[in-house]
C-alpha atoms as a PDB file:
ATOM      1  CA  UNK A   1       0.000   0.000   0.000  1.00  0.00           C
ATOM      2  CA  UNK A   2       0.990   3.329  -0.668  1.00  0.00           C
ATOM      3  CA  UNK A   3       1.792   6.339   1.663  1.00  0.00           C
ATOM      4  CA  UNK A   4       0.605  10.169   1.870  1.00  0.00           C
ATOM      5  CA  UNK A   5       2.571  12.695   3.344  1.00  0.00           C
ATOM      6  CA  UNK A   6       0.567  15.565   3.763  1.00  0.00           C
ATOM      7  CA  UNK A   7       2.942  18.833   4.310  1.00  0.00           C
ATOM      8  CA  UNK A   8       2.002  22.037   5.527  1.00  0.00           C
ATOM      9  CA  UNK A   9       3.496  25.289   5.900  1.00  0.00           C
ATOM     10  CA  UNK A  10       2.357  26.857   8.982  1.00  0.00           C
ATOM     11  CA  UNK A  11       2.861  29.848  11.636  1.00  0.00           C
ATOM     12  CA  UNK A  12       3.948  29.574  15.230  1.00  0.00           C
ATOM     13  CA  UNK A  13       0.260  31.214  15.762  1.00  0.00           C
ATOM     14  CA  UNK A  14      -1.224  28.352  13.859  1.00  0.00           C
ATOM     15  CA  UNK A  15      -1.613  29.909  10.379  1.00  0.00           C
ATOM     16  CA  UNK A  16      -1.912  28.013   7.671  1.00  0.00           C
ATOM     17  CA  UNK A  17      -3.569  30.275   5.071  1.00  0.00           C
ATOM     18  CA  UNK A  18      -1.824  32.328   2.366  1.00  0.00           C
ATOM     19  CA  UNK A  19       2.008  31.106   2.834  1.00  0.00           C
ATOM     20  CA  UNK A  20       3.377  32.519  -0.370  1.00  0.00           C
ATOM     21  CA  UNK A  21       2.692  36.177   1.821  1.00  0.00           C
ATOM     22  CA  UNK A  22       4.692  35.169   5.030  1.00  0.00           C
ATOM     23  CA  UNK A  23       6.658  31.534   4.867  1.00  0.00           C
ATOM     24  CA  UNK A  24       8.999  32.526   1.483  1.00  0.00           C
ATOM     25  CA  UNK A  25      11.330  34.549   3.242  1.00  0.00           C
ATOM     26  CA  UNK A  26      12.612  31.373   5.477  1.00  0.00           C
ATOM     27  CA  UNK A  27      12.783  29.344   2.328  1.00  0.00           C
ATOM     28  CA  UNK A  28      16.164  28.429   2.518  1.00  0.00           C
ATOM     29  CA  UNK A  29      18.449  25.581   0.472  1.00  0.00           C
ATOM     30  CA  UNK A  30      17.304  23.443   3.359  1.00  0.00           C
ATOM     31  CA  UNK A  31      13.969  23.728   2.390  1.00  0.00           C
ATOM     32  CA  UNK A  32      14.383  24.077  -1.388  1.00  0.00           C
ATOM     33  CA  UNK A  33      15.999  20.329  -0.864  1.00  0.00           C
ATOM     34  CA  UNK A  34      13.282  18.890   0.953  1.00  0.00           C
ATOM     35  CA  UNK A  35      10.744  20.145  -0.969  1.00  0.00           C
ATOM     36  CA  UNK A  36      12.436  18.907  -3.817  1.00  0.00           C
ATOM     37  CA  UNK A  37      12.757  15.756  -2.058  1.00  0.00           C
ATOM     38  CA  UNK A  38       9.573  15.081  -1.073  1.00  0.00           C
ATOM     39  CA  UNK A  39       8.108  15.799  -4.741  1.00  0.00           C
ATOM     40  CA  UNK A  40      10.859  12.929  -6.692  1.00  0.00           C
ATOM     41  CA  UNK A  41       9.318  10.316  -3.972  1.00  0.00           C
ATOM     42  CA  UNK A  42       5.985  11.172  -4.839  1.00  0.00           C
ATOM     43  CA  UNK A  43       3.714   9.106  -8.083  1.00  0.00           C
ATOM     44  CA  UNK A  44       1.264  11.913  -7.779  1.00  0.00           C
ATOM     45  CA  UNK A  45      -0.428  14.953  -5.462  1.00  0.00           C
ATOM     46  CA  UNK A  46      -3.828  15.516  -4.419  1.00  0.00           C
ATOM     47  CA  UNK A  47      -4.682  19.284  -4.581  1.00  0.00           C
ATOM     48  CA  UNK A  48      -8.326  21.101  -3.443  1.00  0.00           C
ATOM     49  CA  UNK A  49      -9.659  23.902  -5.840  1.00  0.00           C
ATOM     50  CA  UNK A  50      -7.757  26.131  -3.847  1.00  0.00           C
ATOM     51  CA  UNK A  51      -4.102  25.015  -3.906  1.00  0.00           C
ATOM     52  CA  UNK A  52      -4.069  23.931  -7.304  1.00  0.00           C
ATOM     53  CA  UNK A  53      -5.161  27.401  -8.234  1.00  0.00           C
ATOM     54  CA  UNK A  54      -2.534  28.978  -6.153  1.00  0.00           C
ATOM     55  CA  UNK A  55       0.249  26.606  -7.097  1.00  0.00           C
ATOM     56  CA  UNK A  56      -0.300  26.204 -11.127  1.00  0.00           C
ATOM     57  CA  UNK A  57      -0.261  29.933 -10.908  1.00  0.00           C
ATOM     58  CA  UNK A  58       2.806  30.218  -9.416  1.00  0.00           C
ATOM     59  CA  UNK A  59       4.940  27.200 -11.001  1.00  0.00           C
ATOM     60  CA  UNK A  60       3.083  26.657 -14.390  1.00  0.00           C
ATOM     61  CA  UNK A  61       5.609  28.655 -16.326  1.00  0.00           C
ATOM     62  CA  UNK A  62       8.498  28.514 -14.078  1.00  0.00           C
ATOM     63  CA  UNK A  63      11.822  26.285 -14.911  1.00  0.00           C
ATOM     64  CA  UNK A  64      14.536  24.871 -12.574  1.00  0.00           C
ATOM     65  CA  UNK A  65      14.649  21.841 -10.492  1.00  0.00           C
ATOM     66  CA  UNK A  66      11.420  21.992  -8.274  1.00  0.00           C
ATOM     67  CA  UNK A  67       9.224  23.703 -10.991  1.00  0.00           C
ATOM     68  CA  UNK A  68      10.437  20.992 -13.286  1.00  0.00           C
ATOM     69  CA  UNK A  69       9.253  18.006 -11.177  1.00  0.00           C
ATOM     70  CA  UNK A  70       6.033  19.620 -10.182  1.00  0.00           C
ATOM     71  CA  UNK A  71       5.176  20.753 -13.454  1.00  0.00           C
ATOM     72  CA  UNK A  72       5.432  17.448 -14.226  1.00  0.00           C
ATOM     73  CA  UNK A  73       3.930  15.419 -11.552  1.00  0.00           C
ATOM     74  CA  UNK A  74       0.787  13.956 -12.083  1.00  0.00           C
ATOM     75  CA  UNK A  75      -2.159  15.988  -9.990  1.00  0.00           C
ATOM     76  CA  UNK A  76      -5.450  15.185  -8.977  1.00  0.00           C
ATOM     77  CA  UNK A  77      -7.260  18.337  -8.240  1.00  0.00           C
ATOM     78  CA  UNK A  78     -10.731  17.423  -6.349  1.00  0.00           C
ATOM     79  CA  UNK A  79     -13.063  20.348  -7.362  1.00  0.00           C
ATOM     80  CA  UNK A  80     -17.071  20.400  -7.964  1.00  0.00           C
ATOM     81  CA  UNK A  81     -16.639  24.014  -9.423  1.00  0.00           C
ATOM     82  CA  UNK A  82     -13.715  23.617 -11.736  1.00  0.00           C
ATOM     83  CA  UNK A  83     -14.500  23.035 -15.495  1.00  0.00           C
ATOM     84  CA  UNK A  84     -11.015  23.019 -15.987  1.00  0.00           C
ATOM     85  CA  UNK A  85      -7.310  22.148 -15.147  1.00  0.00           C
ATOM     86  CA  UNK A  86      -5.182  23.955 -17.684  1.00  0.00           C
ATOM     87  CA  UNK A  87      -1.432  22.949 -15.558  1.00  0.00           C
ATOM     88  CA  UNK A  88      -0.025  20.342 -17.245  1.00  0.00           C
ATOM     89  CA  UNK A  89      -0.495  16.882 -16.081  1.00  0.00           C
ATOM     90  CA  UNK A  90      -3.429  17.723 -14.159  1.00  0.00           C
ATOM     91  CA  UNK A  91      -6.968  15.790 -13.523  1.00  0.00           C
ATOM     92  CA  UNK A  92     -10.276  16.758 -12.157  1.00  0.00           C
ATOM     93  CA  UNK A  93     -11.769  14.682 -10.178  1.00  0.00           C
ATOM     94  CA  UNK A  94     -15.529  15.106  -8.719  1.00  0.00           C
ATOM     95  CA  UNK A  95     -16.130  11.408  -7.089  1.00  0.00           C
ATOM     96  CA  UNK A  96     -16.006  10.664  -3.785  1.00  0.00           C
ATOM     97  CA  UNK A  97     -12.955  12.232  -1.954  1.00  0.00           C
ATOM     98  CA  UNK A  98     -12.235   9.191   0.571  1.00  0.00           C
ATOM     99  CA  UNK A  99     -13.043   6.422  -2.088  1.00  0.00           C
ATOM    100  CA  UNK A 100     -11.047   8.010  -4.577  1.00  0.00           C
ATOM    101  CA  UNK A 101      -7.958   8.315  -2.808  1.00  0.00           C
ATOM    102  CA  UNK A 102      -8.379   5.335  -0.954  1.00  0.00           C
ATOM    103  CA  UNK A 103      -8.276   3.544  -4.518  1.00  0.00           C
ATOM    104  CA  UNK A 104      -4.919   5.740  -5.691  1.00  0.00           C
ATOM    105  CA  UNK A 105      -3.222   5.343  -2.928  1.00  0.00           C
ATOM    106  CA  UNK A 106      -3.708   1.325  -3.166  1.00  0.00           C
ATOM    107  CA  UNK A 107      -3.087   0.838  -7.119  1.00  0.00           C
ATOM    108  CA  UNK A 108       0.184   0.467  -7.806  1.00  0.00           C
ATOM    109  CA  UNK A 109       1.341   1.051  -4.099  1.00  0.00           C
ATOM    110  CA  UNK A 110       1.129   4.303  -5.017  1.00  0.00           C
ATOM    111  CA  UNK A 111       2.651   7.428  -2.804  1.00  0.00           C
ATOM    112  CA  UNK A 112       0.973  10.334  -2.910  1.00  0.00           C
ATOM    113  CA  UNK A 113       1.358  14.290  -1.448  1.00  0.00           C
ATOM    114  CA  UNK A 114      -0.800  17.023  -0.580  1.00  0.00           C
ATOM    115  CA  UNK A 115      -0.085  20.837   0.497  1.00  0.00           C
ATOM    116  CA  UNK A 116      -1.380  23.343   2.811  1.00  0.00           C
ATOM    117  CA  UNK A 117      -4.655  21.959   5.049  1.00  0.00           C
ATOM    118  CA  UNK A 118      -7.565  22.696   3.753  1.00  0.00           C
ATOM    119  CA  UNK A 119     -11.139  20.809   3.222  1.00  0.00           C
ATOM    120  CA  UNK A 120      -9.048  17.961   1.380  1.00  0.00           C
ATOM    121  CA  UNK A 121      -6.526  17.611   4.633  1.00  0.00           C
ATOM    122  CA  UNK A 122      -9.397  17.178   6.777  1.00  0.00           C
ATOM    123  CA  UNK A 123     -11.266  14.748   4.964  1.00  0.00           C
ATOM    124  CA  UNK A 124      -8.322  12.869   4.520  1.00  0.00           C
ATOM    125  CA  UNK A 125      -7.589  13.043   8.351  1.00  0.00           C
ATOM    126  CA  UNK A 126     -11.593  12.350   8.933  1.00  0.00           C
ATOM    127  CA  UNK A 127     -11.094   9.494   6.652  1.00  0.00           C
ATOM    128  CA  UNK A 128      -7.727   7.977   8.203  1.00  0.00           C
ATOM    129  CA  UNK A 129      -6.101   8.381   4.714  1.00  0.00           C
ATOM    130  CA  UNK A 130      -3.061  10.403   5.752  1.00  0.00           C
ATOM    131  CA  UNK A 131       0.545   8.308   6.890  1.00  0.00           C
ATOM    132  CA  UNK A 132       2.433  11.397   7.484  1.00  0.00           C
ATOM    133  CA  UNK A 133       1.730  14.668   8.561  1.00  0.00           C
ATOM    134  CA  UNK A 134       4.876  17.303   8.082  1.00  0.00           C
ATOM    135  CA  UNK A 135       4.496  20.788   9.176  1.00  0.00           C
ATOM    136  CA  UNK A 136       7.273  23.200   8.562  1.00  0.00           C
ATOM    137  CA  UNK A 137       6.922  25.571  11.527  1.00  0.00           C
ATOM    138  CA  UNK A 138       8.026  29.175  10.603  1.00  0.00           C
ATOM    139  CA  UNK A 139       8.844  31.672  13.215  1.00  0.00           C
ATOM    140  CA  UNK A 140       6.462  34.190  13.092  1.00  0.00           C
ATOM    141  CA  UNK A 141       3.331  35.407  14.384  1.00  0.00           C
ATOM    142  CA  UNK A 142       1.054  35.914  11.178  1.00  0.00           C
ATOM    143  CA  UNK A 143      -2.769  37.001  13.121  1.00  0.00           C
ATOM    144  CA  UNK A 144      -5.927  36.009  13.124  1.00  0.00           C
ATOM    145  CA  UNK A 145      -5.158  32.263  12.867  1.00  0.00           C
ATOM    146  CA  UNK A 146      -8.034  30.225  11.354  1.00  0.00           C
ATOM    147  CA  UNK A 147      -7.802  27.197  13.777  1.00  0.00           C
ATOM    148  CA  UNK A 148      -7.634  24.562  10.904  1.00  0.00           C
ATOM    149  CA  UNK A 149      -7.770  21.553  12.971  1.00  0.00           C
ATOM    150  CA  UNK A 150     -10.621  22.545  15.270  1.00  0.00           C
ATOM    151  CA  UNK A 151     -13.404  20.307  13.318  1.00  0.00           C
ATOM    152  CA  UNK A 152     -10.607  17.030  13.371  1.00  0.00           C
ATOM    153  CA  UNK A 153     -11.563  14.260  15.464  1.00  0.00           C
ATOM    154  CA  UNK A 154      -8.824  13.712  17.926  1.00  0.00           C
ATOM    155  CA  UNK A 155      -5.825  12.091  15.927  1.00  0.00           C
ATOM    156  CA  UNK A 156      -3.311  10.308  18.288  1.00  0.00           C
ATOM    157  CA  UNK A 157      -0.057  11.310  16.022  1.00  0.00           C
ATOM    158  CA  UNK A 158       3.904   9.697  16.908  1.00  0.00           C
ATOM    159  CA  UNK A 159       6.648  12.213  16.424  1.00  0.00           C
ATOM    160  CA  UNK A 160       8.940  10.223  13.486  1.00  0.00           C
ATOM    161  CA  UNK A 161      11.526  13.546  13.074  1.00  0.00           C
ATOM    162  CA  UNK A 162      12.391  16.924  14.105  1.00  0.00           C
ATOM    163  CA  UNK A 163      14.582  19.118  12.168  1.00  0.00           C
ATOM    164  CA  UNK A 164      15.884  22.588  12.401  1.00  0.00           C
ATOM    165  CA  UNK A 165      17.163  24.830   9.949  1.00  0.00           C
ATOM    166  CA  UNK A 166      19.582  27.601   9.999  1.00  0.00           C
ATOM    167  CA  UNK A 167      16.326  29.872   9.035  1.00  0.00           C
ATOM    168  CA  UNK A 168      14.642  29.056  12.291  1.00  0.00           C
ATOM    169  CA  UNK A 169      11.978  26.852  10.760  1.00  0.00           C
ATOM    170  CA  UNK A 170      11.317  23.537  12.772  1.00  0.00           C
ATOM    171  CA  UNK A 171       9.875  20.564  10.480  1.00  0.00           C
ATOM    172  CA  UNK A 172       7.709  18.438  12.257  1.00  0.00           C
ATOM    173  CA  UNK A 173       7.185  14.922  11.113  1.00  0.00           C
ATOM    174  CA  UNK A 174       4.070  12.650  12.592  1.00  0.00           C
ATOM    175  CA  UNK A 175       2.934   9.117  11.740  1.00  0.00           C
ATOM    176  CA  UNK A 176      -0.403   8.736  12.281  1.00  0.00           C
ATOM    177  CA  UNK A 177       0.125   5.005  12.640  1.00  0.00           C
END
């Protein structure tokens, strides 16, 4: 069976929203590495309306190591509003969220990654879907925090890795097995 890794960019205050306005200044060679990491041992992502829309806008006509391997990745984008998915190697999917992944994840033993925690993250949570949970803790105090694990049923999780960088950001890894 395959694995996700879900990994999230997030705020000492708990802020997950809008990263690309707060986290890029910490992004370091440290974290250009993992990222890049994390993408090559990847078969696919899952991406909500929202990500996809915030990421194809920012890597869809970039070049260079990352924007090469997640141009080319293959994504599932779960939307009920999107008509279309103009980044390349992109899918919409409207079935069931839990059923669908469920299936990915098995075929193939695939592994799979998701970004940011949204309505996707939590059904994925709700649905005991997600293996790994990695959140890249920046050092800053963004405001007005959104809370986005207060509708999660309470998930047991077993610290697997702690790393700092030189930029201050702490990456958190969790099993949920």
């Amino acid at each position: 069976m395959g694995t996700i890794v879900q990994s999230t960019l997030i705020s000492i205050d708990g802020v997950v929203d809008d990263p690309g306005s707060w986290a890029m200044s910490y992004f370091d060679d440290d974290s250009a590495r993992d990222a890049l990491e994390l993408l090559k041992n990847s078969d696919a992502m899952l991406l909500g309306r929202n990500t996809y829309r915030e990421l194809a806008a920012r890597w869809a006509h970039e070049t260079g190591p990352f924007a090469d391997a997640i141009n080319s990745i293959r994504k599932y984008v779960f939307s009920r509003t999107l008509a279309t998915a103009a980044w390349a190697n992109s899918e919409i999917l409207t079935a069931d969220v839990a059923e669908t992944v469920a299936r990915l994840k098995n075929e193939e033993n695939r592994n799979l990654v998701t970004y940011g925690y949204g309505p996707l993250g939590r059904t994925l949570l709700e649905n005991g879907l997600l293996d790994e949970l990695r959140f890249s803790v920046h050092p800053i105090i963004v405001g007005n925090p959104t809370a986005p694990f207060r509708t999660n049923p309470r998930t047991p999780l077993r610290l697997v890795e702690t790393r700092s960088r030189p930029s201050g950001v702490t990456v958190l890894t969790y099993s949920t097995h």
